[in-house]
Protein backbone atom coordinates (compact mmCIF):
# COMPACT_ATOMS: atom_id res chain seq x y z
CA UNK A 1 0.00 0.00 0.00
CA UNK A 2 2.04 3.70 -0.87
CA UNK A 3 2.50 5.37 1.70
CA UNK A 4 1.31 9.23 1.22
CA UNK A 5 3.71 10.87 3.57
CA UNK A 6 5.42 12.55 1.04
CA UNK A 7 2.71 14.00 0.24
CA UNK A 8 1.71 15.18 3.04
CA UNK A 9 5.27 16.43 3.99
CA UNK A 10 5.17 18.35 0.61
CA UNK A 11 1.83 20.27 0.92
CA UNK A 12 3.30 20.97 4.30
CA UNK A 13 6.04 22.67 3.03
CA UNK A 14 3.77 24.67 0.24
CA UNK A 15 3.21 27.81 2.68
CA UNK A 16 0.10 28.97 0.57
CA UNK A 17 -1.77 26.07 1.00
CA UNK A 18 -3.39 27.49 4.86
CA UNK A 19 -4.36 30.38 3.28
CA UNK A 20 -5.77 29.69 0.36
CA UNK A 21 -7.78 27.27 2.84
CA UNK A 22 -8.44 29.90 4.92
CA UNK A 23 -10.06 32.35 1.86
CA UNK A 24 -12.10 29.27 1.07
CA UNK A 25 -13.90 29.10 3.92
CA UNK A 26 -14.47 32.58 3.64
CA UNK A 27 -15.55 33.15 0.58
CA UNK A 28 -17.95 30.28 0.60
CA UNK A 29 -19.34 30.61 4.66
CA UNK A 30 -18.47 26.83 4.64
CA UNK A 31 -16.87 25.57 7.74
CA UNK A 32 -14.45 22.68 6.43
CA UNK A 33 -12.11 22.59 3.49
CA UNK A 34 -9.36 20.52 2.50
CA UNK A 35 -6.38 19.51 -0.42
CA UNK A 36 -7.18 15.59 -0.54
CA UNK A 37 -5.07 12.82 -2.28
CA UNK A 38 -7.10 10.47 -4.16
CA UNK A 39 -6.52 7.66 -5.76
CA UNK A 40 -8.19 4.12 -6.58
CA UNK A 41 -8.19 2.46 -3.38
CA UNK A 42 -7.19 5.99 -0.92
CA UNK A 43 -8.40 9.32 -0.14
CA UNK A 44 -6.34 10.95 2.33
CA UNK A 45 -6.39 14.75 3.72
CA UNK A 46 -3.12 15.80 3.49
CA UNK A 47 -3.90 19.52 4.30
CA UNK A 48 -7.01 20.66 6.43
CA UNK A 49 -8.84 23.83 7.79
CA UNK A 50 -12.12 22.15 10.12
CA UNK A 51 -14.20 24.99 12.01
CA UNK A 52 -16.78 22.76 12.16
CA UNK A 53 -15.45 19.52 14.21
CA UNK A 54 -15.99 17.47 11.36
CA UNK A 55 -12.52 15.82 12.92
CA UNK A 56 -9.79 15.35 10.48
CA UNK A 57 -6.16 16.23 10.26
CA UNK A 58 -3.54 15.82 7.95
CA UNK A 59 -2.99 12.00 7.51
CA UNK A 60 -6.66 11.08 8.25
CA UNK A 61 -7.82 9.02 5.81
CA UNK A 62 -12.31 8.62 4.59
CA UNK A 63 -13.08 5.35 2.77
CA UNK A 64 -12.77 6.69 -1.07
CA UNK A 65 -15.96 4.73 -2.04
CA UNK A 66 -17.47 6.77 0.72
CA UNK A 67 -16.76 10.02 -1.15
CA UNK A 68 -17.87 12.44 -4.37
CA UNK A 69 -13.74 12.63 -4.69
CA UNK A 70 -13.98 9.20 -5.86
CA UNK A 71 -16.35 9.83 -8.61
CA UNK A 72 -14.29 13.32 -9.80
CA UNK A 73 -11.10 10.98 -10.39
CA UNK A 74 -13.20 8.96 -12.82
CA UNK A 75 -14.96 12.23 -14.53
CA UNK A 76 -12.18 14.84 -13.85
CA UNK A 77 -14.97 17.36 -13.13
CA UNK A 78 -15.56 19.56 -10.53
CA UNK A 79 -18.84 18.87 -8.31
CA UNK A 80 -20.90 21.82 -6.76
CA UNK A 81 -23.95 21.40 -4.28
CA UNK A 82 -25.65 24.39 -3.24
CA UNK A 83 -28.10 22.75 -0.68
CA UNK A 84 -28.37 18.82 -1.00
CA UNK A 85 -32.05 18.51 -0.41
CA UNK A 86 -32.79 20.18 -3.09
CA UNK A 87 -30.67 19.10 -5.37
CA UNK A 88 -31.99 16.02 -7.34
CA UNK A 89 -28.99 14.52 -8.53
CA UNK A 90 -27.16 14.19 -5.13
CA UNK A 91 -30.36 14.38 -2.53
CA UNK A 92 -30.07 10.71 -2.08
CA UNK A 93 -26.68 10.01 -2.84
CA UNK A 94 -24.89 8.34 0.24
CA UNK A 95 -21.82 10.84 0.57
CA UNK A 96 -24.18 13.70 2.12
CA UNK A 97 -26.09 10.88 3.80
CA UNK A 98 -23.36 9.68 5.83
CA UNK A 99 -21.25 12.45 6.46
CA UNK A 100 -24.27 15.24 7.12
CA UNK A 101 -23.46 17.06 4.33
CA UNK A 102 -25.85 20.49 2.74
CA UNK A 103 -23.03 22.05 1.03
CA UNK A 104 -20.66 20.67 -1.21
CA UNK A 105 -17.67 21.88 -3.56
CA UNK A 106 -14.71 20.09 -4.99
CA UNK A 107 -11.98 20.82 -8.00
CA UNK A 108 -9.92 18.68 -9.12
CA UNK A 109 -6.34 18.97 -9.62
CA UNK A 110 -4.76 17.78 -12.43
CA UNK A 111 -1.17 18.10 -12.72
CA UNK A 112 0.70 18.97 -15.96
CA UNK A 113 1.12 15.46 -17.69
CA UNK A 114 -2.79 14.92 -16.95
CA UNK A 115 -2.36 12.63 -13.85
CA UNK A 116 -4.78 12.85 -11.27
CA UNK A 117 -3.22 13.91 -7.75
CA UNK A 118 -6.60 14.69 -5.85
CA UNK A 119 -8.88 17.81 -5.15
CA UNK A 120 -9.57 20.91 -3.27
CA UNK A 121 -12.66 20.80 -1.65
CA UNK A 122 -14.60 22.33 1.03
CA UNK A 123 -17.99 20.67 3.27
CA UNK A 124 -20.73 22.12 5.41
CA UNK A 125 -24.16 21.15 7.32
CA UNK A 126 -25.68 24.02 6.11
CA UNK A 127 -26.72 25.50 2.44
CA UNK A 128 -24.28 27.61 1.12
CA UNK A 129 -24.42 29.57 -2.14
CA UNK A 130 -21.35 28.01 -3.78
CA UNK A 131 -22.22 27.61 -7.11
CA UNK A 132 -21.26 31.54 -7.91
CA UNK A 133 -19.10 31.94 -10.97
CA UNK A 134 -16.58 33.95 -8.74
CA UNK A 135 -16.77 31.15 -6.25
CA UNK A 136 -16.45 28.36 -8.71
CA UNK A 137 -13.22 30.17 -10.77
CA UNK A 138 -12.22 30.99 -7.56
CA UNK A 139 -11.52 27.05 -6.77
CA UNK A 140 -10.67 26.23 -10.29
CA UNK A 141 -7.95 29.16 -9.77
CA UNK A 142 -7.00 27.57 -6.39
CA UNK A 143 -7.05 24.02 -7.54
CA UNK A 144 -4.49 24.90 -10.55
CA UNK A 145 -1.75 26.86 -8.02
CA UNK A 146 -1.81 23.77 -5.80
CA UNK A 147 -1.08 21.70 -8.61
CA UNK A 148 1.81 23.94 -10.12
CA UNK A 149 3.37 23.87 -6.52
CA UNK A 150 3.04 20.17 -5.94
CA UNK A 151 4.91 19.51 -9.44
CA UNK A 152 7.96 22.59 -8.47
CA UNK A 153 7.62 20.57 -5.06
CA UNK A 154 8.18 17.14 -6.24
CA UNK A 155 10.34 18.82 -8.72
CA UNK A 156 12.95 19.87 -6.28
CA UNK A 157 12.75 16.57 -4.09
CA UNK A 158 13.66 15.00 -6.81
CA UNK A 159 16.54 17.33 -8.09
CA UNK A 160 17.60 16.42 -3.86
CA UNK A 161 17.34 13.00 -4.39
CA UNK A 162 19.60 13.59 -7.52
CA UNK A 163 22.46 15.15 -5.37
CA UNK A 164 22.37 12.86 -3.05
CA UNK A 165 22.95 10.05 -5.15
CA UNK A 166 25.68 11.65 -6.80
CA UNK A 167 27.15 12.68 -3.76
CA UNK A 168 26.97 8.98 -2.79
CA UNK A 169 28.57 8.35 -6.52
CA UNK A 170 31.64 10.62 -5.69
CA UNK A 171 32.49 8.72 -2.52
CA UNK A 172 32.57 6.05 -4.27
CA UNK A 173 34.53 6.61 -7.01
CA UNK A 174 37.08 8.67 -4.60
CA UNK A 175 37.46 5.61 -2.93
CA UNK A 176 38.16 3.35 -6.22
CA UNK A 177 40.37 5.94 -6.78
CA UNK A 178 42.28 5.62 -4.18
CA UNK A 179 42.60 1.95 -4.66
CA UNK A 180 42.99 1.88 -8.51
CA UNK A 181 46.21 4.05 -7.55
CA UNK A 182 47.49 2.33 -4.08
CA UNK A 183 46.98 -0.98 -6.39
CA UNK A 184 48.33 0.00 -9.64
CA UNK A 185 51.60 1.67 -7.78
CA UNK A 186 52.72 -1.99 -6.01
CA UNK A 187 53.29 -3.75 -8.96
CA UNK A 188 55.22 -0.57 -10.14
CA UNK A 189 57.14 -0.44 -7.02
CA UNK A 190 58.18 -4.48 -7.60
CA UNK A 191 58.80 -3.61 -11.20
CA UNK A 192 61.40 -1.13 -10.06
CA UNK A 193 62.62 -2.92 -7.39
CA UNK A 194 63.78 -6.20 -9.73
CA UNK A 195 65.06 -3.50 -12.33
CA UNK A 196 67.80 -2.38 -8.73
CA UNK A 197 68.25 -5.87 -8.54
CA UNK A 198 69.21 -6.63 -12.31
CA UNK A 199 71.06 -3.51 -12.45
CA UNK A 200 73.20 -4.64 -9.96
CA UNK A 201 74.15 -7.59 -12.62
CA UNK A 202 76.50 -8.10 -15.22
CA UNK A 203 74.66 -7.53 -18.21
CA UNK A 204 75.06 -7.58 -21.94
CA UNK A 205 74.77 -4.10 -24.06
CA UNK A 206 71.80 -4.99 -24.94
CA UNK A 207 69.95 -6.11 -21.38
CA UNK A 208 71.25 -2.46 -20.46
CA UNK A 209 69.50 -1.37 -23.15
CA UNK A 210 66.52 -2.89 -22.08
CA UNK A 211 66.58 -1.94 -18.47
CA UNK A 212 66.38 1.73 -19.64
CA UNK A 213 63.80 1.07 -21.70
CA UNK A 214 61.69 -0.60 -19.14
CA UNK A 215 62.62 1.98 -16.41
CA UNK A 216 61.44 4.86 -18.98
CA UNK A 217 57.95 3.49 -19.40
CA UNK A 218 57.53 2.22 -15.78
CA UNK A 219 58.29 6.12 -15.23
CA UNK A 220 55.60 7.11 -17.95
CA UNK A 221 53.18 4.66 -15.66
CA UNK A 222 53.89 6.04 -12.22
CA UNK A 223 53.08 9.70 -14.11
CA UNK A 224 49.90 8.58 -15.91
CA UNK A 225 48.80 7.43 -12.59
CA UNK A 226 49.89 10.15 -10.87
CA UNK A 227 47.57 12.43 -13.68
CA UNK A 228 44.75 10.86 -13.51
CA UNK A 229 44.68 10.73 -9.53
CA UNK A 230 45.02 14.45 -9.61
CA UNK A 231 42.36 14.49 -12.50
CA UNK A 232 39.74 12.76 -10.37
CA UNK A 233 40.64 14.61 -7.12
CA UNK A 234 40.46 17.95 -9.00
CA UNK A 235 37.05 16.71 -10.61
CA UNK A 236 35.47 15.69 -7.41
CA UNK A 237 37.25 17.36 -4.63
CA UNK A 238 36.56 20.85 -6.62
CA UNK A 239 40.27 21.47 -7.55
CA UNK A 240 43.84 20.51 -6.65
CA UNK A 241 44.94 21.31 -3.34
CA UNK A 242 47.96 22.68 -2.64
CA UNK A 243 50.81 22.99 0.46
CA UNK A 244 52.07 26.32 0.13
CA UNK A 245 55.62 26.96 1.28
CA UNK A 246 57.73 30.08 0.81
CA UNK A 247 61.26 29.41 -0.86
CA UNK A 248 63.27 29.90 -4.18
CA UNK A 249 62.15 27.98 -6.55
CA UNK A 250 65.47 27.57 -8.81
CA UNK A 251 67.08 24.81 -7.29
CA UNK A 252 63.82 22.38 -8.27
CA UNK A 253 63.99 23.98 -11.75
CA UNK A 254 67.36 23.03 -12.37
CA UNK A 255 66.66 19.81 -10.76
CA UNK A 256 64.02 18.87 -12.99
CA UNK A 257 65.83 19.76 -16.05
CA UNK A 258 68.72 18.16 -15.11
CA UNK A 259 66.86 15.21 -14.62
CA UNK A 260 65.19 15.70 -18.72
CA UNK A 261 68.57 15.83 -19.63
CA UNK A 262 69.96 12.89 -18.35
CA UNK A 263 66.87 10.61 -19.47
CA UNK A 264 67.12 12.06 -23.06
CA UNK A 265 70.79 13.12 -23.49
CA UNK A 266 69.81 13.49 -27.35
CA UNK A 267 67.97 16.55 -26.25
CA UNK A 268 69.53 20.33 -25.72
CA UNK A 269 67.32 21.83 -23.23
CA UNK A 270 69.13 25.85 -22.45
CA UNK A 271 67.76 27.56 -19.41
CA UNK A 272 67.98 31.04 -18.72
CA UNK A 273 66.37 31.40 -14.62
CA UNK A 274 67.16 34.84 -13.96
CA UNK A 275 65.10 35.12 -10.60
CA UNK A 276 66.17 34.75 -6.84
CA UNK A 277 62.68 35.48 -5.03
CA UNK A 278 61.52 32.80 -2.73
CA UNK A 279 58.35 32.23 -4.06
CA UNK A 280 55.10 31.29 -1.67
CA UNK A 281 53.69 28.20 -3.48
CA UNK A 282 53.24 24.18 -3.32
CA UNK A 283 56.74 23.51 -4.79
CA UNK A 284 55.80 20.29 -5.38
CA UNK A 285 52.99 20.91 -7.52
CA UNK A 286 54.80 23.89 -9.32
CA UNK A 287 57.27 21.28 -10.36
CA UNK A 288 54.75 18.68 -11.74
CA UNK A 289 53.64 21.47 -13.55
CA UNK A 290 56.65 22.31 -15.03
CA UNK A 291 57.66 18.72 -15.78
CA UNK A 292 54.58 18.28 -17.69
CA UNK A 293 55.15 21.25 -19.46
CA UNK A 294 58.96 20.13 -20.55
CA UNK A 295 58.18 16.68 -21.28
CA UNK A 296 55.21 18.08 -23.95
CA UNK A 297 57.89 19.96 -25.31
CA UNK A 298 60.43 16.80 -25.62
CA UNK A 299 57.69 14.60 -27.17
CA UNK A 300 56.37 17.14 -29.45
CA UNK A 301 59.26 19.50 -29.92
CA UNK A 302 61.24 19.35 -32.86
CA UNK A 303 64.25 17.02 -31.87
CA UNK A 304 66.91 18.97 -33.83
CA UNK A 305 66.10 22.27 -31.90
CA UNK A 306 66.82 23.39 -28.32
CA UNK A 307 63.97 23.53 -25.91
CA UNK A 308 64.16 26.93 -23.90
CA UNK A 309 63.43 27.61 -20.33
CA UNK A 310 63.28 30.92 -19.04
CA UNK A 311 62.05 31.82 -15.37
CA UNK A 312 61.74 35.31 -13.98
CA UNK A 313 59.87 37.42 -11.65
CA UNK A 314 58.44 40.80 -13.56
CA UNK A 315 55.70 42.94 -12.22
CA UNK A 316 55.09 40.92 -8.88
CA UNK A 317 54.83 38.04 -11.17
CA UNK A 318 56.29 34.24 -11.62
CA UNK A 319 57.00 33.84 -15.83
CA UNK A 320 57.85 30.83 -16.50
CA UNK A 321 58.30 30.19 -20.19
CA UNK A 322 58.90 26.47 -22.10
CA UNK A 323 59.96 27.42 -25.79
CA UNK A 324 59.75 24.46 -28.58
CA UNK A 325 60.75 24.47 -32.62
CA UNK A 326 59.07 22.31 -34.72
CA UNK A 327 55.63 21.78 -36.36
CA UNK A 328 52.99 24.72 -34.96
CA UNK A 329 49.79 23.77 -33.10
CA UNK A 330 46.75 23.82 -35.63
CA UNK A 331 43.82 25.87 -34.16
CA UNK A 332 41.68 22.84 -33.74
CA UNK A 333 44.13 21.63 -31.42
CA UNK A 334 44.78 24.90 -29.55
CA UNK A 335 41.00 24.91 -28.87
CA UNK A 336 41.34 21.60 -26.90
CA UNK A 337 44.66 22.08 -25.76
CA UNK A 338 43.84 22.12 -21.92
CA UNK A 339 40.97 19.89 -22.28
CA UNK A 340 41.41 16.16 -20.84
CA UNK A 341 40.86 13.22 -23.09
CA UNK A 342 41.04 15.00 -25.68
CA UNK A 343 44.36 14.17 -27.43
CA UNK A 344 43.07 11.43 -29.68
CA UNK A 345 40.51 14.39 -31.16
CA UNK A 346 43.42 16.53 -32.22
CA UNK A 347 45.74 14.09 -33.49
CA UNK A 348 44.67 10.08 -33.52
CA UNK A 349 48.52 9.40 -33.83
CA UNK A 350 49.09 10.75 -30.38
CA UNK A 351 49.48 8.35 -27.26
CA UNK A 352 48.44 8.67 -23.64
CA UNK A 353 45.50 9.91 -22.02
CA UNK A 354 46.04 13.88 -22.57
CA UNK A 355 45.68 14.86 -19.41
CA UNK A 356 49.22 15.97 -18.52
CA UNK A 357 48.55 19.67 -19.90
CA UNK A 358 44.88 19.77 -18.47
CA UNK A 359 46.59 18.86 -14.49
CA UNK A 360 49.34 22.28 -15.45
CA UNK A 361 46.44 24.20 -16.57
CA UNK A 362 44.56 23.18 -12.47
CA UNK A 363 47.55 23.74 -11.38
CA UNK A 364 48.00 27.15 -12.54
CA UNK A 365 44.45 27.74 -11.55
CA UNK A 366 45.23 26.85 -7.98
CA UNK A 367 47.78 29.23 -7.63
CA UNK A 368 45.96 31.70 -8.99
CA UNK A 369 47.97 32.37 -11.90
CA UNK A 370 47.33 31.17 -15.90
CA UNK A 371 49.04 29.19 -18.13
CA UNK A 372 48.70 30.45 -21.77
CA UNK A 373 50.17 29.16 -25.03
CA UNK A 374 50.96 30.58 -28.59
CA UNK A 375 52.51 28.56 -31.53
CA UNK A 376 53.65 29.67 -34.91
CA UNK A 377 55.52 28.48 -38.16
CA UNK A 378 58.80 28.59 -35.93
CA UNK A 379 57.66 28.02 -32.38
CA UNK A 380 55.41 27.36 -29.77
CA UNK A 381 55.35 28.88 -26.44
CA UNK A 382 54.12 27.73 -23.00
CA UNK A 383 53.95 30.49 -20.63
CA UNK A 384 52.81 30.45 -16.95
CA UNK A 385 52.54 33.36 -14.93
CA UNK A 386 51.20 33.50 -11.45
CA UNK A 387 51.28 36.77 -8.55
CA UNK A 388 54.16 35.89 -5.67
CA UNK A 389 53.35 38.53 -3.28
């Protein structure tokens, strides 16, 4: 059997219900009116103004077969008894019979995609002139704002209901998350531990060979994961968090870059870092940044030209610049440039999930700075530029 309480909590909560009620009774000299909920097998008050004793309250329920309600949700029409004796369709119908009835008025209300939710109504032991036009458009009036604020009711329980359950859906998939990453790291972890353990061996040319190769793309794994645990904490968490500290922020540069350098020795990478502010920041996130940004530039950079760095502090400002030769980035692909996933749009040839530029871009956001780029027939620039005061 459905339980009504909803509906009953919702009319509740619709605060012009008691009036309207209220200029019911009123207007019409009746002592009892109510918003019912009808269906097949139910009619239940589920808002009520009684200034006669006629004794219900919200959640009191009348046998429907007992009622004219019953007959309206077959007919859809509204019913209107000025004085039951002498009316000759409904002098010797049962509903006045049993429940003392003289008066009688009720609308239906019909909700927008034609269901049937119940009616407004009103009941008295006495006559009362109720069949006036004002009194009648009056109800039909009534009748239609009670529907209109059920459905925006029902409406926004169900837009709560929504937000809930994806509230419930972003626990959940922060916590697979979490796990994909704690269980996708071990088996990294043991990858690099037996690649210590062969290194320590006497191996050919080529098993050297192939230790670097293998250490390279268990280091392209441990940043994919890295990216796409930042992606979903910056999706769900509402951006990337950061520990601020205030230091310089040359020494990681030159780290990083001297790291680039020794993994791809093929590559000239010239850095001119001109600044000696300690800059107030999460170092650590600056620095994924910047990797990100300089390994874009060695994958997509023209090998045969340098890749520039250049870091300075102008106007209360952090620039830091990534410069790149080779082939320019078509508009199409500048339009999606920050946008994750969406590498294999640009250019199908690409590998990689595409999120590496999208994390930079959060990042930059977080700080409250920007990262920008430009590209031409001769090069393309990455700058970022964030306050340090």
């Amino acid at each position: 059997m459905k339980d009504f309480t909803d509906d009953i909590r919702l009319l509740d909560g619709i605060k012009a219900v008691p009036s309207i009620l209220e200029v019911v009774c009123q207007a019409t000299g009746m002592g009892f009116a109510a918003v019912a909920r009808v269906t097949e097998d139910r009619w239940v008050a589920c808002s009520v103004r009684d200034d006669i004793g006629f004794g219900l309250v919200p959640g009191s329920e009348l046998k429907v077969e007992t009622t004219i309600c019953n007959e309206i949700r077959d007919h859809r029409e509204p019913v209107i008894i000025d004085n039951v004796a002498a009316d000759p369709r409904y002098r010797d119908h049962h509903t006045p019979e049993i429940y003392g009835l003289q008066s009688y008025i009720s609308m239906p209300i019909i909700l927008s995609d034609g269901s049937f939710f119940g009616t407004l109504c009103a009941i008295d032991p006495r006559p009362a002139q109720v069949s006036r036009p004002h009194i009648v458009n009056m109800f039909r009036l009534f009748a239609e704002m009670i529907g209109q604020h059920i459905e925006a009711g029902r409406r926004l329980i169900d837009s709560r209901h929504a937000l809930l359950g994806e509230q419930e859906a972003s626990a959940l998939r922060e916590q697979f998350i979490a796990v994909l990453g704690h269980d996708l790291r071990n088996p990294l972890a043991a990858i690099q531990s037996g690649m210590r353990l062969l290194g320590a061996e006497q191996l050919s040319a080529r098993g050297v060979k192939i230790i670097g190769m293998i250490d390279d793309a268990v280091l392209r794994m441990a940043g994919i994961i890295d990216n796409v645990m930042d992606f979903a904490r910056g999706r769900l968490g509402g951006g990337i968090a950061l520990e601020r500290s205030r230091r310089p922020l040359r020494d990681m540069l030159d780290q990083i870059v001297a790291e680039f350098s020794s993994s791809h020795p093929g590559r000239t990478i010239k850095t001119t870092i001109t600044m000696t502010e300690e800059v107030d920041a999460d170092h650590g996130r600056l620095g994924q940044l910047f990797s990100n940004l300089l390994g874009n530039a060695i994958v997509h950079g023209s090998p045969d030209m340098p890749i520039r760095v250049e870091a300075r502090v102008a106007d209360g400002h952090l620039e830091l610049r990534i410069v790149n030769g080779g082939d320019p980035i078509s508009p199409a692909a500048m339009d999606k440039l920050f946008t994750p996933f969406a590498r294999g749009e640009v250019k199908p040839s690409l590998q990689g999930l595409g999120l590496g530029l999208y994390i930079a871009s959060q990042i930059a956001q977080a700080h409250g700075g920007t990262l920008t780029a430009s590209s031409d027939g001769n090069e393309t620039v990455f700058l970022f530029r964030m306050p340090i005061a």
